[in-house]
C-alpha atoms as a PDB file:
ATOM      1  CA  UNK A   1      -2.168  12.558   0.906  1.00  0.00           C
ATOM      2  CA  UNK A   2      -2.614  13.712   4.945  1.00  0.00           C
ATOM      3  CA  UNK A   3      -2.525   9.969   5.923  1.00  0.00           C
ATOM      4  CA  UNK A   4       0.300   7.788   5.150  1.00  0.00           C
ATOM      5  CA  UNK A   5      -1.232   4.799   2.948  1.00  0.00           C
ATOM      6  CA  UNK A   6      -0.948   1.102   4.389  1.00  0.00           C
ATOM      7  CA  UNK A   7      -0.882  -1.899   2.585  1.00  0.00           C
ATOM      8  CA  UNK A   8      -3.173  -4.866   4.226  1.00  0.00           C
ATOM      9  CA  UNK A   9      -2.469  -2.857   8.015  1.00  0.00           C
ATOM     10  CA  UNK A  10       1.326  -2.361   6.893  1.00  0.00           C
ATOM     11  CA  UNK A  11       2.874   0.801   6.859  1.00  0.00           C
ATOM     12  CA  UNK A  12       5.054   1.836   4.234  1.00  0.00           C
ATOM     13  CA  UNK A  13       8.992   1.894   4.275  1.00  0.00           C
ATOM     14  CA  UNK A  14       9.094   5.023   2.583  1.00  0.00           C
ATOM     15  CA  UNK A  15       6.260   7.773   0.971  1.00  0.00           C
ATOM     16  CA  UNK A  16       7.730   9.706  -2.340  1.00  0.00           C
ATOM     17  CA  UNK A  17       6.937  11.689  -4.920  1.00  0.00           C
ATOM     18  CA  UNK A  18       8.127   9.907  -7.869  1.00  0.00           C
ATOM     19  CA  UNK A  19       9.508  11.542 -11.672  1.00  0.00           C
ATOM     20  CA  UNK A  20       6.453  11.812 -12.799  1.00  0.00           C
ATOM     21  CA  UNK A  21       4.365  13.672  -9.704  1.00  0.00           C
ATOM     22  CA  UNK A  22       2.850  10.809  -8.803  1.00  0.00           C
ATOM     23  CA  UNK A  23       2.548   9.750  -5.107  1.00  0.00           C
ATOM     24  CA  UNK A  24       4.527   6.015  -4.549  1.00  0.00           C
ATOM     25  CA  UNK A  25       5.260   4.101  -1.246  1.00  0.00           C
ATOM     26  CA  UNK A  26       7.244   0.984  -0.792  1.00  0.00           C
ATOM     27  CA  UNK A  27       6.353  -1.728   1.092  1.00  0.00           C
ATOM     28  CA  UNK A  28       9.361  -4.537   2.993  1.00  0.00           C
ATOM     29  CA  UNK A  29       7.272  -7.997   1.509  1.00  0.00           C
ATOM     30  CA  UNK A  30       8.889  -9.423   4.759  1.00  0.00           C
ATOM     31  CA  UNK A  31       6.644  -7.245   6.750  1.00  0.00           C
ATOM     32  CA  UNK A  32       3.521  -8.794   4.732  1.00  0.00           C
ATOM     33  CA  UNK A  33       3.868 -12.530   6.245  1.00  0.00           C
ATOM     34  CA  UNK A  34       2.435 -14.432   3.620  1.00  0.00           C
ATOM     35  CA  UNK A  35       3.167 -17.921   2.162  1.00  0.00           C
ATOM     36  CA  UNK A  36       3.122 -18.991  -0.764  1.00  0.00           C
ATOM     37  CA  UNK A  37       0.033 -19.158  -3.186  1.00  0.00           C
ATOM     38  CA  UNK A  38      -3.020 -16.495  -3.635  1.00  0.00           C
ATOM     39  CA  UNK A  39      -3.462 -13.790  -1.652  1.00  0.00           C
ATOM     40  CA  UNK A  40      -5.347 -10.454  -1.388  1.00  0.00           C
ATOM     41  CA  UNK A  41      -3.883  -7.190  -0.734  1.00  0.00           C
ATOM     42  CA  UNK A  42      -5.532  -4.099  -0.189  1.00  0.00           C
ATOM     43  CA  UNK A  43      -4.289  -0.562   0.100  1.00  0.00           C
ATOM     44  CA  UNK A  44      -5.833   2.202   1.542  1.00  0.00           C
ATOM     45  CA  UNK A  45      -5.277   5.444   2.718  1.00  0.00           C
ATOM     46  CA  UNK A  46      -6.348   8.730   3.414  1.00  0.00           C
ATOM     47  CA  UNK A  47      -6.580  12.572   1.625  1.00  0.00           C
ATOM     48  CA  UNK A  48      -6.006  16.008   2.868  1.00  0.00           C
ATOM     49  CA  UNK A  49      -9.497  17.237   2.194  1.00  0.00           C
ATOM     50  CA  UNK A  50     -10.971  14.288   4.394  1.00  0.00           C
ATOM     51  CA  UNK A  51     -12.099  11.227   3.340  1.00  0.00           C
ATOM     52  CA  UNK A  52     -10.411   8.028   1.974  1.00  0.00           C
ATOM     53  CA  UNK A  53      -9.594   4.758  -0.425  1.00  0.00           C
ATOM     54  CA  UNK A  54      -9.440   1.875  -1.322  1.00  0.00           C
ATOM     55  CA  UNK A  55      -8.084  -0.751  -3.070  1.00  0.00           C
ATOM     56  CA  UNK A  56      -7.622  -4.779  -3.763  1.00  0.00           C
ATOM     57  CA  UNK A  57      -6.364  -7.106  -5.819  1.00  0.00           C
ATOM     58  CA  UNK A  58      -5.327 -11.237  -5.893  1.00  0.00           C
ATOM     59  CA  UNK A  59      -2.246 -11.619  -6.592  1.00  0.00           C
ATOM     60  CA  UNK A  60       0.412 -14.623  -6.691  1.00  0.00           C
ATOM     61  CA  UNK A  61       2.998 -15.008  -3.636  1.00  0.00           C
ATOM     62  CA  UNK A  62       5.723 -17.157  -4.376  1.00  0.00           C
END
């Protein structure tokens, strides 16, 4: 990954490679701001090569 993914504008508290190769970044919930109930969060980032993703999903906030 060239840019450092973001989760809904957030960046991440750390970028790793984790035990199994795969790239994982953690995210402070704090830092997110939301209350209680549904909410969508979306991830994106970009790649070395050039171009980028994306990706959302509902989830619960309690």
């Amino acid at each position: 990954m060239a840019e450092s993914p973001d989760l809904n504008g957030i960046a991440p508290t750390s970028v790793y490679v984790d035990n199994l190769g795969h790239n994982a970044a953690k995210f402070a919930v704090a830092d997110l701001k939301r209350e209680p109930g549904e909410a969508t969060l979306t991830l994106s980032g970009g790649f070395e090569g050039g171009g980028g993703f994306s990706a959302s999903d509902r989830v619960t906030v309690k």
